[in-house]
Each structure stands twice: as structure tokens, then as C-alpha cells.
Protein backbone atom coordinates (compact mmCIF):
# COMPACT_ATOMS: atom_id res chain seq x y z
CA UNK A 1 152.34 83.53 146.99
CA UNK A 2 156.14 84.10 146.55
CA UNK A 3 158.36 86.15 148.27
CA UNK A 4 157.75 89.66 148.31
CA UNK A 5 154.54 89.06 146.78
CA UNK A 6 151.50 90.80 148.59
CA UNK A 7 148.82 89.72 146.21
CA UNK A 8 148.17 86.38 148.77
CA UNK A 9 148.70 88.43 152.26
CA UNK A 10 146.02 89.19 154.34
CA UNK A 11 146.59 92.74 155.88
CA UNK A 12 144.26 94.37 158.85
CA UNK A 13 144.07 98.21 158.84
CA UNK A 14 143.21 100.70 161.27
CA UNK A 15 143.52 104.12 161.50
CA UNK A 16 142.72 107.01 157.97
CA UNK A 17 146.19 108.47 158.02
CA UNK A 18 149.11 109.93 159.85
CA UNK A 19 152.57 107.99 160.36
CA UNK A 20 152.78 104.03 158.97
CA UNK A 21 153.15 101.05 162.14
CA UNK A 22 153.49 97.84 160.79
CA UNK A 23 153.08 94.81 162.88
CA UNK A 24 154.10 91.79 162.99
CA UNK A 25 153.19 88.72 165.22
CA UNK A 26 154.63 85.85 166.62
CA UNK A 27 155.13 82.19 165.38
CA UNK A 28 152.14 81.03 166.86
CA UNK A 29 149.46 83.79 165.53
CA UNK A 30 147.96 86.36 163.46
CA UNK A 31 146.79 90.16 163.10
CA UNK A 32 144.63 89.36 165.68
CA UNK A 33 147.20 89.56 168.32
CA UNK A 34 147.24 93.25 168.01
CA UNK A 35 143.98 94.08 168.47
CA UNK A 36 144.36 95.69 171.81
CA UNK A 37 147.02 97.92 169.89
CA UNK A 38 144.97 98.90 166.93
CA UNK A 39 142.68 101.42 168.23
CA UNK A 40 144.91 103.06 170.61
CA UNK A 41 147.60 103.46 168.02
CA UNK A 42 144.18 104.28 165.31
CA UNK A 43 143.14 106.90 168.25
CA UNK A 44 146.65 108.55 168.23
CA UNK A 45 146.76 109.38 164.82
CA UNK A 46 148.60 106.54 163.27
CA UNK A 47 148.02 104.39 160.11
CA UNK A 48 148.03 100.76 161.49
CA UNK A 49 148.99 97.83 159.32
CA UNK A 50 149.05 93.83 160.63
CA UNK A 51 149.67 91.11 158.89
CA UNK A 52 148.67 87.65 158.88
CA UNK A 53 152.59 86.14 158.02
CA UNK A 54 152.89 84.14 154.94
CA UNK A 55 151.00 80.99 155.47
CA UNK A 56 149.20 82.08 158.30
CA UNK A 57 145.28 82.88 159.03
CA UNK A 58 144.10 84.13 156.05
CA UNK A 59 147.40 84.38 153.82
CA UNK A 60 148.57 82.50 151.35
CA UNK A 61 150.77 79.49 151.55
CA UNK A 62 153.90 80.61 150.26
CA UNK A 63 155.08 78.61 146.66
CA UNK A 64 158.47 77.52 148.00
CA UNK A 65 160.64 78.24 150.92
CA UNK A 66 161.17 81.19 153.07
CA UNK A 67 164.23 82.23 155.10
CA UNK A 68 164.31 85.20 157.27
CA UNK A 69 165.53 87.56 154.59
CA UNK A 70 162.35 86.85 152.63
CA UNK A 71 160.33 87.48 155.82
CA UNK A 72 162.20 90.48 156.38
CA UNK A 73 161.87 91.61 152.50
CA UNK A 74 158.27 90.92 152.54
CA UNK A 75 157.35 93.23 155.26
CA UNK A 76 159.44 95.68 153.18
CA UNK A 77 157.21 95.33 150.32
CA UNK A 78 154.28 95.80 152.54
CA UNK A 79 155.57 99.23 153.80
CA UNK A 80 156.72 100.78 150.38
CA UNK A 81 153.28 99.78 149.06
CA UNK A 82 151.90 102.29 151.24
CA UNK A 83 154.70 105.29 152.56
CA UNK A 84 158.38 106.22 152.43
CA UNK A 85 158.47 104.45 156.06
CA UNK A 86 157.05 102.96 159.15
CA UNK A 87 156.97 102.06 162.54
CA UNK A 88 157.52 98.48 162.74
CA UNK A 89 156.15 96.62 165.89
CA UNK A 90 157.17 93.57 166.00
CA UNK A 91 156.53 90.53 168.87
CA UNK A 92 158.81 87.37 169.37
CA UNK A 93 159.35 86.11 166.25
CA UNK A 94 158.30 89.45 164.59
CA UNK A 95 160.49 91.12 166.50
CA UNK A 96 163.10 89.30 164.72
CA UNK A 97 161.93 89.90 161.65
CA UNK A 98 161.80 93.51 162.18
CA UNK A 99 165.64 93.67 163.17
CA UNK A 100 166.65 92.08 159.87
CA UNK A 101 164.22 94.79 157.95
CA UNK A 102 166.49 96.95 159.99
CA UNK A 103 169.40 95.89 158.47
CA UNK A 104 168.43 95.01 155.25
CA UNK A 105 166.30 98.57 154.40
CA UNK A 106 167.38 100.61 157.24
CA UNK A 107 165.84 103.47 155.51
CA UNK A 108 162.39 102.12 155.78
CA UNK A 109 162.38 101.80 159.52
CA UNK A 110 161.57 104.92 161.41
CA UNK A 111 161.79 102.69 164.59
CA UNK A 112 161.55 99.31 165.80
CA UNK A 113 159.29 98.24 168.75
CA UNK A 114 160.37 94.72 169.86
CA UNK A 115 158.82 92.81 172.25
CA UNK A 116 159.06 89.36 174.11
CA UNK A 117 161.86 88.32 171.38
CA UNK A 118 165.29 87.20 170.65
CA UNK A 119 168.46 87.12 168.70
CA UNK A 120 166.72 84.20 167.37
CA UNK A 121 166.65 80.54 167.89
CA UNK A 122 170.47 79.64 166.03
CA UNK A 123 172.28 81.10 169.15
CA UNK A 124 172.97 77.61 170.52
CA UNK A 125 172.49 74.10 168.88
CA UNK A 126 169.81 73.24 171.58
CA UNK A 127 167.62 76.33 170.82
CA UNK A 128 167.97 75.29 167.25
CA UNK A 129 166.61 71.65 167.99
CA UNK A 130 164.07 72.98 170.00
CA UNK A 131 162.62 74.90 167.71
CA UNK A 132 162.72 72.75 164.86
CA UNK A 133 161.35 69.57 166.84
CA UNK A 134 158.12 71.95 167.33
CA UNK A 135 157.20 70.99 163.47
CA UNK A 136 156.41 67.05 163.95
CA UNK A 137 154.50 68.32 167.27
CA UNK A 138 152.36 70.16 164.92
CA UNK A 139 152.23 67.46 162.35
CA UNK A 140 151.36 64.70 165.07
CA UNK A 141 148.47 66.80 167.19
CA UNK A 142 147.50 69.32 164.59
CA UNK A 143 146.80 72.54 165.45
CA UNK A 144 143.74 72.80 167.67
CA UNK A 145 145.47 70.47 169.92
CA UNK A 146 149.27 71.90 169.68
CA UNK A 147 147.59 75.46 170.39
CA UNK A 148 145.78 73.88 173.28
CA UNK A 149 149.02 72.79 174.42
CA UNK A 150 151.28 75.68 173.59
CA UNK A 151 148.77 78.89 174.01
CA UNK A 152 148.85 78.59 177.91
CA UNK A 153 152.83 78.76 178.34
CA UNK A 154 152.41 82.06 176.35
CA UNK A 155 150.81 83.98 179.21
CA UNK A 156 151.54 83.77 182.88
CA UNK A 157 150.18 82.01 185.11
CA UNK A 158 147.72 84.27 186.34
CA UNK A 159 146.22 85.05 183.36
CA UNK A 160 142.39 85.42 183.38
CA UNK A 161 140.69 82.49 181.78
CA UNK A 162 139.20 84.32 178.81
CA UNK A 163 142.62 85.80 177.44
CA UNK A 164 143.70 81.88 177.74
CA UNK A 165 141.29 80.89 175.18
CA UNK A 166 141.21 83.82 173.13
CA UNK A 167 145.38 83.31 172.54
CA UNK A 168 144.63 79.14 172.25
CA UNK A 169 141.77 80.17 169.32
CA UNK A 170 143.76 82.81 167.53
CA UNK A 171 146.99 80.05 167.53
CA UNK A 172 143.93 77.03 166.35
CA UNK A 173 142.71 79.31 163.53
CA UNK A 174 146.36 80.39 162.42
CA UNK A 175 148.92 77.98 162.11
CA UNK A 176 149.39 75.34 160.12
CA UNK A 177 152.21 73.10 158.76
CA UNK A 178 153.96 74.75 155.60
CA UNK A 179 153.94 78.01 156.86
CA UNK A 180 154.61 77.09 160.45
CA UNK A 181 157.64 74.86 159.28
CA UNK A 182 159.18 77.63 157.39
CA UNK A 183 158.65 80.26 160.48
CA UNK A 184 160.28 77.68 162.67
CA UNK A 185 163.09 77.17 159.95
CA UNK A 186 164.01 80.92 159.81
CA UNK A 187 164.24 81.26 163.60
CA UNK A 188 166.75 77.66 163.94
CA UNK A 189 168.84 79.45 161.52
CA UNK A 190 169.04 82.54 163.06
CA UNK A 191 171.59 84.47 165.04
CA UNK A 192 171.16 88.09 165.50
CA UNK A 193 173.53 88.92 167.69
CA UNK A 194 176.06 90.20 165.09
CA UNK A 195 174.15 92.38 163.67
CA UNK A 196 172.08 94.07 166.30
CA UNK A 197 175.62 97.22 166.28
CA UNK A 198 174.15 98.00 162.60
CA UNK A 199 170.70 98.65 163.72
CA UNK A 200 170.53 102.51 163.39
CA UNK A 201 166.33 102.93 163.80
CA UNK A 202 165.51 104.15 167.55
CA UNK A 203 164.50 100.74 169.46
CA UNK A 204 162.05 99.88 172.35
CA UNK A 205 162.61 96.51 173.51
CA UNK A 206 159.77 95.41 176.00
CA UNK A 207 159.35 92.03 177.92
CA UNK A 208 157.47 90.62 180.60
CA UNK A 209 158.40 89.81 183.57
CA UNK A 210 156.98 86.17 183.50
CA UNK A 211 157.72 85.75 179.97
CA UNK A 212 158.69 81.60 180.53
CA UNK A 213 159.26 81.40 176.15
CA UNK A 214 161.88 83.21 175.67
CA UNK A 215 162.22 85.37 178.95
CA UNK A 216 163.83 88.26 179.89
CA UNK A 217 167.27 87.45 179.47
CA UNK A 218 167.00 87.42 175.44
CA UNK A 219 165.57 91.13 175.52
CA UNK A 220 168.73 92.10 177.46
CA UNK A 221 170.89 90.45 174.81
CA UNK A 222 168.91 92.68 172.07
CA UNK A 223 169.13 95.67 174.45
CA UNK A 224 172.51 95.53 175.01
CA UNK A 225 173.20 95.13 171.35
CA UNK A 226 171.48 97.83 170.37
CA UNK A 227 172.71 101.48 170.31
CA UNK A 228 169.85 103.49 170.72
CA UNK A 229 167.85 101.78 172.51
CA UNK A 230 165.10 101.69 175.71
CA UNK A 231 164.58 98.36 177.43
CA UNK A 232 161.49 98.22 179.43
CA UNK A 233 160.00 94.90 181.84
CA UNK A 234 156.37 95.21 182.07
CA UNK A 235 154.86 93.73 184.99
CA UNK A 236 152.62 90.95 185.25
CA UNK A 237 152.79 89.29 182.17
CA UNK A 238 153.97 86.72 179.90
CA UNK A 239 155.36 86.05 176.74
CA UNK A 240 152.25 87.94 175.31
CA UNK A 241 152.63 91.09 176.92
CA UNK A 242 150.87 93.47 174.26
CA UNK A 243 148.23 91.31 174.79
CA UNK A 244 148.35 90.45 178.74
CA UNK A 245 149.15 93.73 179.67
CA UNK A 246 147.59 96.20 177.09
CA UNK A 247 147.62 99.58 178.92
CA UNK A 248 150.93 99.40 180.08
CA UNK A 249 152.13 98.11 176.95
CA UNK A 250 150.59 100.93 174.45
CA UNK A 251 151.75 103.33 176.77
CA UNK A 252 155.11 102.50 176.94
CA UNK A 253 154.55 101.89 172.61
CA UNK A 254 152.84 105.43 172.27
CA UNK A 255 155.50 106.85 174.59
CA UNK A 256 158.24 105.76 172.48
CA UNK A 257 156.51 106.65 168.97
CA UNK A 258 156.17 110.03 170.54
CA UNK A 259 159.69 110.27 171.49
CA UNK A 260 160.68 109.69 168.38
CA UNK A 261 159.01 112.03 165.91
CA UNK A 262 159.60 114.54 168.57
CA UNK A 263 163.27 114.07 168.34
CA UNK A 264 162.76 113.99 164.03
CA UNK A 265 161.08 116.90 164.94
CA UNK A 266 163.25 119.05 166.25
CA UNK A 267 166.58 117.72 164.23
CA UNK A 268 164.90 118.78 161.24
CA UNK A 269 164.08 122.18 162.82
CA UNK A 270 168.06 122.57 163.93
């Protein structure tokens, strides 16, 4: 697949109508990391849409390189295939992808739910590194054995044992090298911290408390960024808090999706 091309991406759908949420995972997984959201947001009335990133799970590999724009642009297409706008959820990586559909379509974005993210990996030189020395890692263990590796650190420490493997198979069965490369690419060149003043869509930023990836520290960099924006620490979980943590999580998602069309709502009524 190319850029903005959906014909090669693998989409999950929940839900038979009512307001668009488009999610989108993190660097190490799928659609299947927002299973515990699907059939709450399904229940509430909403149209749920995850994808499976270029070059992950079931998608496509993509025919040439992909920076965050294209990312960004993609998930665009996705959502004007389908209504005037959405709700984009979006999780550590995601979530920066999500902020640059922000700015790059701000009308598509109704609001942004970002959670366990960052400004991206380009903030410092180190970050940068890091992120792009997680490529040979891949290349060296492959990705049964780089999920065993990495899948644990995403949750914290007192995860339950089942939730372990269930993150370590969805990471096994969903990465591999050309689109992992490129994911890992568009977060070591990325610094979002100049742009975060133009977001104009309503923001949630979420994190949890033992998030040890990218912690809470880089969801009070996007929530003090932002303008209108909510920053909440859920308890008890890791870098995989819709996951760890799914009540408090959809609550707190439902809450704000609430708050929102309420607010539409009534400014349209004035």
C-alpha cells in the first residue's frame, strides 16, 4: 500500500452507527489493543474504527517510506471514508499521530483522546537513538522474542499473568521489520512540542501512574501544551493503561466523549 491508500489496511469495527472514534495503537501492536474499548464505546452508541497501522497485523507493508505526516494523513483518509469527523483515540505512538491529524485536518477531529504518549521521540538526541537502536533489536531477535522482551515493561509490575501474555502475543503477531522501522523512524524525528498551541480539538490526555515507557512526565508536557485540555493519572497501571486498567479508563474516555458533544450541543443551541 501507499500512503493514504486504504485498499491494504486492515480495519476492526464495532458499533451500527452514531458518532465516528478512530483508534489508533501503539508501536508495538494492533486493533487488538482496544478490545476492552470496543464494546463499551459499541454499547454507548458510537461507531468504532481500529486499525492495524501500515505494516502491522494484518495490513499491508507500505511501498516506500512513511513519515509522520503520512501516518497522520492516512488516518485522515480512514475517517473521511466513513463521516465528516471523528473521535480519534489514540495510545503512545498513536497518540502522536493523532496530534499531527490535529494539526494537519483540524476539521476532522471532533476530539483527541491521548494516552500513555509523548511529544515524540526527537525531543532530545538520546530519545532519538533510543528509539531508532530498537530496529536492529528487532532484526537480531525477531519478533516473538523482542515482544517477549519488550511486552512486560509495557504493564506494571503487578500485572496479572494473563494480560502479560496476551500484550507479548498481540506485539509477536504484529510487528515486524519494514513497518516497525518506519514507526520507529517517524517517532526519532519527531518533536511535538511546537505545535501542541495549534491543537484546537477538546483533548483528554490519560497516563498511568506506573507507566516506566514513556511515564508521566511526557503527558504533562502534552497537557500543558494543550489549550483545552483534561489530564487525568489512572491508577495502577502501566504504559498500557486502556488495557491494564479498562474500567477506569473507558470511563474517564466515555466521560470525556460525553462532555464534548454536550458542550457541541448546547453551542449549537445558543
Amino acid at each position: 500500500m501507499t500512503a493514504h491508500d486504504l485498499a491494504g489496511l486492515h480495519l476492526a469495527e464495532s458499533g451500527d452507527g452514531g458518532p465516528l472514534v478512530l483508534c489508533l495503537h501503539g508501536i508495538g501492536s494492533s486493533s487488538a489493543a482496544f478490545a476492552p474499548q470496543a464494546g463499551a464505546l459499541a454499547a454507548a452508541g458510537h461507531r468504532v474504527v481500529a486499525w492495524d497501522a501500515p505494516g502491522y497485523g494484518r495490513s499491508a507493508d507500505p511501498d516506500g517510506d512513511l513519515t509522520l505526516d503520512d501516518y497522520a494523513d492516512t488516518a485522515a483518509a480512514v475517517i473521511r471514508a466513513r463521516a465528516a469527523e471523528a473521535h480519534v483515540v489514540g495510545v503512545s505512538w498513536g497518540g502522536v499521530i493523532a496530534l499531527r491529524l490535529a494539526t494537519r485536518h483540524p476539521e476532522l477531529a471532533a476530539s483527541l483522546t491521548v494516552a500513555d504518549s509523548t511529544p515524540g521521540s526527537g525531543t532530545s538526541p538520546e530519545k532519538a537513538a533510543a528509539m531508532r537502536a530498537r530496529v536492529p533489536e528487532l532484526e537480531r531477535l525477531g519478533p516473538r522474542a523482542f515482544a517477549e522482551e519488550r511486552g512486560p515493561r509495557l504493564l506494571s509490575p503487578d500485572a496479572p499473568p494473563e494480560l502479560v501474555r496476551r500484550v507479548v502475543d498481540t506485539m509477536a503477531g504484529s510487528i515486524r521489520t519494514p513497518g516497525y522501522r518506519q514507526a520507529a523512524e517517524s517517532m526519532a524525528a519527531t518533536d511535538l512540542r511546537g505545535e501542541l498551541a495549534e491543537v484546537t480539538a477538546p483533548t483528554l490526555v490519560l497516563c498511568g501512574d506506573q507507566d516506566r515507557i514513556t511515564g508521566p512526565d511526557a503527558s504533562q508536557v502534552l497537557a500543558g501544551g494543550l489549550h483545552r485540555t483534561a489530564y487525568v493519572i489512572v491508577k495502577d497501571a502501566g504504559h498500557l493503561a486502556n488495557q491494564e486498567q479498562p474500567e477506569h479508563f473507558n470511563a474517564w474516555l466515555l466521560s470525556h466523549l460525553h462532555i464534548v458533544t454536550d458542550t457541541r450541543n448546547h453551542l449549537e443551541k445558543g
